[in-house]
Protein backbone atom coordinates (compact mmCIF):
# COMPACT_ATOMS: atom_id res chain seq x y z
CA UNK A 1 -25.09 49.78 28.41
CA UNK A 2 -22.52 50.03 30.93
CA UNK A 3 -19.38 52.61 31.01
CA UNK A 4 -16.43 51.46 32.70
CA UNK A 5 -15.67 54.36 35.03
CA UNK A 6 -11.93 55.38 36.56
CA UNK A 7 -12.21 57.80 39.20
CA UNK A 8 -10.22 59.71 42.14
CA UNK A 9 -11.04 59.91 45.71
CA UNK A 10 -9.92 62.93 48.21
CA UNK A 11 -6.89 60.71 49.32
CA UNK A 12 -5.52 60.43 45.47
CA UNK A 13 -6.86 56.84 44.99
CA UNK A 14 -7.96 55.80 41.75
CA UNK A 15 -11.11 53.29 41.87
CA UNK A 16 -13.27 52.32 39.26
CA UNK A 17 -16.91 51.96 39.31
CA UNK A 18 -19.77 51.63 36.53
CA UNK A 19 -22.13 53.72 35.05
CA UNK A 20 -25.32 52.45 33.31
CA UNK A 21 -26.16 54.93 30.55
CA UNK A 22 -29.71 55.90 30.98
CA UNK A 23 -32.54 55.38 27.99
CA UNK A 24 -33.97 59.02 26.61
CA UNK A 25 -35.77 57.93 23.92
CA UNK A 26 -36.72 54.08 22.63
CA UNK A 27 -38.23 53.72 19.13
CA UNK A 28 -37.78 51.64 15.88
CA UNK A 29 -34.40 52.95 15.46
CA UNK A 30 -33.76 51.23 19.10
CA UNK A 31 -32.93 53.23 22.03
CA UNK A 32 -30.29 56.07 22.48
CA UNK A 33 -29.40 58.78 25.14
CA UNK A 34 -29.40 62.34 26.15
CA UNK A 35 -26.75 64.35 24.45
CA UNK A 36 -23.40 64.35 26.26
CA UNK A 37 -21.22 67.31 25.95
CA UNK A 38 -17.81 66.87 23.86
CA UNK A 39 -15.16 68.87 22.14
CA UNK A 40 -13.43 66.63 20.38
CA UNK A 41 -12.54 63.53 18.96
CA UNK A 42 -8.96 61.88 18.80
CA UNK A 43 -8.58 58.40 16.91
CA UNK A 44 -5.60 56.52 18.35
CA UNK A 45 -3.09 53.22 17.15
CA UNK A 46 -1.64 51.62 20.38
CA UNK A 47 0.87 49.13 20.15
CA UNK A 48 0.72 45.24 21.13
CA UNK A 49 3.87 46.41 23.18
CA UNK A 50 2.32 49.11 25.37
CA UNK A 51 3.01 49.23 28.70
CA UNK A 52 2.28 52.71 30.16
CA UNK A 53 3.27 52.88 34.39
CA UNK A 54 1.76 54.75 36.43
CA UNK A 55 0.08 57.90 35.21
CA UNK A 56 -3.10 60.46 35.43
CA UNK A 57 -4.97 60.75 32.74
CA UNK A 58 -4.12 63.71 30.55
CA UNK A 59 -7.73 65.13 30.61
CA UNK A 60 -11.04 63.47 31.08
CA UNK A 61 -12.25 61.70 28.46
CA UNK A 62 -14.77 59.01 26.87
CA UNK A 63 -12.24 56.09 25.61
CA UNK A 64 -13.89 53.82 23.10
CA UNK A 65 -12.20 50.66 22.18
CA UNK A 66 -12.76 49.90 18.70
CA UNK A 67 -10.53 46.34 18.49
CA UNK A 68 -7.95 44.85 20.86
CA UNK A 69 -8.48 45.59 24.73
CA UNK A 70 -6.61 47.21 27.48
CA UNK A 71 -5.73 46.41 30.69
CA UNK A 72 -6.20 49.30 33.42
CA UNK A 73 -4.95 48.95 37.24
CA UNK A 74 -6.62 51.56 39.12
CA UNK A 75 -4.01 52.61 42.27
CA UNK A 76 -6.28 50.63 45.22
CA UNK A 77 -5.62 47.23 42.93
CA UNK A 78 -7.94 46.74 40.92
CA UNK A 79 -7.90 45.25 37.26
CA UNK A 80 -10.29 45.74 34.63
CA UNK A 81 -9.98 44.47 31.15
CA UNK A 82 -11.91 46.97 28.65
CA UNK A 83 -12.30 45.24 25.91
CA UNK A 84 -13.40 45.82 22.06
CA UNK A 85 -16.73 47.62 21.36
CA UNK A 86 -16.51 48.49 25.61
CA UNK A 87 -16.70 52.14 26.84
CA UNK A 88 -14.37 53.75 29.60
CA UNK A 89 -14.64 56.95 31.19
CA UNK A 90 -11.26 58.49 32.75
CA UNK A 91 -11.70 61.01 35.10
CA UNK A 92 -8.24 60.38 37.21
CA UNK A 93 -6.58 63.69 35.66
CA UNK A 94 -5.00 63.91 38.80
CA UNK A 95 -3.47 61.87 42.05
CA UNK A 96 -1.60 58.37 42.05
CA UNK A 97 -3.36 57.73 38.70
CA UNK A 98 -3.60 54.20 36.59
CA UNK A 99 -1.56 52.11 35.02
CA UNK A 100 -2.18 50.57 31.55
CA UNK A 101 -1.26 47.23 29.46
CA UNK A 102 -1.83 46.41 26.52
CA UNK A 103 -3.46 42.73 26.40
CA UNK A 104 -2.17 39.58 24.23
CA UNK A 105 0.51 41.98 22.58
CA UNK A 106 -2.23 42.72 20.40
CA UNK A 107 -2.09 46.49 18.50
CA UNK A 108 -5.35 48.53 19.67
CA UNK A 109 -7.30 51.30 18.03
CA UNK A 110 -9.62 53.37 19.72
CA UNK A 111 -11.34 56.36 19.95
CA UNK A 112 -10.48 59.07 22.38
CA UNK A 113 -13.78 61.72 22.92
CA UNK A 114 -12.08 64.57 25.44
CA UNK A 115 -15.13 66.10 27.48
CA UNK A 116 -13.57 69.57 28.88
């Protein structure tokens, strides 16, 4: 399972990069993962119109896309699409930070999991 991961550098670049999550346990049930910390969940509506410039993320945070999709520039100029059902991680909470679209003017609901 892959995690689409937004990150900053020393110079206040974002980047992204993925993250393969890592098998604990595997049994009839299927497979699942250690534990990850969280203190919170935060269900969100975003609008077809969204278009959000440039900005850090508020705090870092597990962003789970239940329908619709996103579109995220990171600040070196890259563009990822994280679509529905995908998994982002945002850990950008500070320097040039990201900028996001919505995608097809399509509303979006998601699931925001903050992790500090």
């Amino acid at each position: 399972m892959r995690i689409h991961n937004l990150y900053v550098d020393d110079k206040g670049e974002t980047h992204f990069r993925d993250i393969e999550v890592e098998w604990k346990n595997e049994g009839p049930g299927g497979k699942t993962s250690a534990t990850f910390a969280a203190t919170g969940i935060i269900f969100r509506e975003t609008p077809g119109s969204y278009d959000y410039s440039w900005h850090p993320a508020p705090r870092r945070q597990y962003i789970i896309n239940l329908d619709g999709a996103v579109e995220i520039t990171a600040s070196d100029g890259e563009k990822r699409i994280i679509g529905p059902g995908e998994v982002f991680l945002v850990e950008d909470t500070h320097g040039k930070g990201h900028f996001s679209k919505a995608v097809e003017g399509k509303m979006r609901r998601s699931i925001f999991v903050p992790i500090e």
